[in-house]
C-alpha atoms as a PDB file:
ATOM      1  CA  UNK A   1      -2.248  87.132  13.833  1.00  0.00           C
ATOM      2  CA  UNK A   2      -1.527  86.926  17.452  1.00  0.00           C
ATOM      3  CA  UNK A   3      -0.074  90.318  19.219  1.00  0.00           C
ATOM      4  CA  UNK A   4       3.693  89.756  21.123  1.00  0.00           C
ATOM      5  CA  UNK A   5       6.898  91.613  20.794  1.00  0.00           C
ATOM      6  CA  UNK A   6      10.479  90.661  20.305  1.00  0.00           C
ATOM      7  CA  UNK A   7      12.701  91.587  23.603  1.00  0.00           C
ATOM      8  CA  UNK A   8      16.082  93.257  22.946  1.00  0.00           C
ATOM      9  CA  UNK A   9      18.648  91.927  25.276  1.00  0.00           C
ATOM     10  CA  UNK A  10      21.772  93.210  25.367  1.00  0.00           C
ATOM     11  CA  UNK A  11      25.186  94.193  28.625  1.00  0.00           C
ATOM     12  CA  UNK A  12      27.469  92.236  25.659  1.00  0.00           C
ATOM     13  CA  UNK A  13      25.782  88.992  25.824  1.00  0.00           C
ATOM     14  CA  UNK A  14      24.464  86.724  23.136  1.00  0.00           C
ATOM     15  CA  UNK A  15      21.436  84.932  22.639  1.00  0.00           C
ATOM     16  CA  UNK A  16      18.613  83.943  20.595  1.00  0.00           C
ATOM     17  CA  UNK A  17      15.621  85.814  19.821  1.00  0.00           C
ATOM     18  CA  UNK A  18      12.158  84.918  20.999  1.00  0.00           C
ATOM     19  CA  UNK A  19       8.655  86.073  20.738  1.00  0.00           C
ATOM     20  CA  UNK A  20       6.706  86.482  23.639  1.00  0.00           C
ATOM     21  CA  UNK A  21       2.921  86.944  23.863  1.00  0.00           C
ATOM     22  CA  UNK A  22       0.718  89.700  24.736  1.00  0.00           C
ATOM     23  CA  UNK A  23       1.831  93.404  25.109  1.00  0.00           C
ATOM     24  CA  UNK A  24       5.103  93.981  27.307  1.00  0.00           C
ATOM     25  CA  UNK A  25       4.608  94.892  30.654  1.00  0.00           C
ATOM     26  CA  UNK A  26       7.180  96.913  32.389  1.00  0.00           C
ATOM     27  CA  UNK A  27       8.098  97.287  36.373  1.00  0.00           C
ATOM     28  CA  UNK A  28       7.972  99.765  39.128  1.00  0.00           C
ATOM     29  CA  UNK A  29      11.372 101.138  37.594  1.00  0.00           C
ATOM     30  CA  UNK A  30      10.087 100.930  34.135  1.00  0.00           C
ATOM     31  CA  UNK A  31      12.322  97.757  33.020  1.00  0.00           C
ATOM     32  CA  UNK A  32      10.710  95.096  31.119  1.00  0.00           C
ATOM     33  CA  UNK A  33       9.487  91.908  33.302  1.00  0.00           C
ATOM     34  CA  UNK A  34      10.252  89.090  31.494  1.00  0.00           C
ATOM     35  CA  UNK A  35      11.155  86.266  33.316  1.00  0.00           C
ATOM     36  CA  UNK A  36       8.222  83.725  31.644  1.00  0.00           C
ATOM     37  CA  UNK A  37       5.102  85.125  34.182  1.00  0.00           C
ATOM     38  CA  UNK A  38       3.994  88.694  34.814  1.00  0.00           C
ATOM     39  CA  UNK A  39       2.155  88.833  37.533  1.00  0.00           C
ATOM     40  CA  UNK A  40       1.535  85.500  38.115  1.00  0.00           C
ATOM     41  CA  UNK A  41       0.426  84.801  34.333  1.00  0.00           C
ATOM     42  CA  UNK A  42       2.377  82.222  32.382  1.00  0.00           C
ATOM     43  CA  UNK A  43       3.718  84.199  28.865  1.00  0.00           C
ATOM     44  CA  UNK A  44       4.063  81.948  25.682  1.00  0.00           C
ATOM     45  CA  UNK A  45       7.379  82.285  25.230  1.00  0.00           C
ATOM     46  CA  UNK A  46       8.497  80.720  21.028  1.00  0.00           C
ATOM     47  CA  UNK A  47      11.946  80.760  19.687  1.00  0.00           C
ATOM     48  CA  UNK A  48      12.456  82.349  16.758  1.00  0.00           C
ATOM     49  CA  UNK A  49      14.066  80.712  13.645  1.00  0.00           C
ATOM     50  CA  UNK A  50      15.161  82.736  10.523  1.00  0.00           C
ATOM     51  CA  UNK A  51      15.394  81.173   7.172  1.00  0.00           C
ATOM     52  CA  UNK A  52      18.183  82.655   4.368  1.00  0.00           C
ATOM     53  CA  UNK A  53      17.279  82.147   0.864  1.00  0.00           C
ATOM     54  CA  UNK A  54      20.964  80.734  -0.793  1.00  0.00           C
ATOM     55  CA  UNK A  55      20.159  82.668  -4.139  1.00  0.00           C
ATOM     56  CA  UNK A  56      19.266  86.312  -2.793  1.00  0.00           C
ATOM     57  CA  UNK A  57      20.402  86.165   0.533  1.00  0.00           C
ATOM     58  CA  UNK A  58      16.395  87.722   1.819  1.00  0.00           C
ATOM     59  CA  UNK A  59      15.900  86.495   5.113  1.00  0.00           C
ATOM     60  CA  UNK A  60      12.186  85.311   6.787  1.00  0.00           C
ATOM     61  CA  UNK A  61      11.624  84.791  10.140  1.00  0.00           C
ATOM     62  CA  UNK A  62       9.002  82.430  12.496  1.00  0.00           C
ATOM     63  CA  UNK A  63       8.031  82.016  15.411  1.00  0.00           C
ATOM     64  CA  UNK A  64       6.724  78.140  14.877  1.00  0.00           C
ATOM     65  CA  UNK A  65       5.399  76.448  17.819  1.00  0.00           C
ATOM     66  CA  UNK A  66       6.884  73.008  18.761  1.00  0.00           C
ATOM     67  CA  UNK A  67       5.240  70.880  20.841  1.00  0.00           C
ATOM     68  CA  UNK A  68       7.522  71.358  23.785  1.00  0.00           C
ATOM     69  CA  UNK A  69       6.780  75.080  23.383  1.00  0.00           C
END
């Protein structure tokens, strides 16, 4: 298994979920960088997609790699 986190974004806005990876890396002010790079390092950046079971209603999510990802 590969190490990455899930960013929370928030200020009202909605958007999809991705995982990003590597550890998080924070700035001088202690927000998280995440813009794609940190420090001049390209981050793999995957979309998440979550799958709903129609019987149970259990939910599973992936991060599957495309091949524009």
């Amino acid at each position: 298994m590969d190490e990455g986190f899930i960013p929370d974004r928030g200020l009202g806005a909605q958007q999809l979920s991705d995982w990003v990876a590597g550890k998080p890396e924070y700035g001088v002010f202690g927000s998280l960088i995440l813009a794609g790079y940190v420090f001049g390092e390209k981050k793999t950046v995957i979309p998440i997609s979550t799958f709903r079971c129609p019987n149970c209603g259990f939910l599973k999510s992936y991060a599957l790699k495309t091949s524009d990802s």
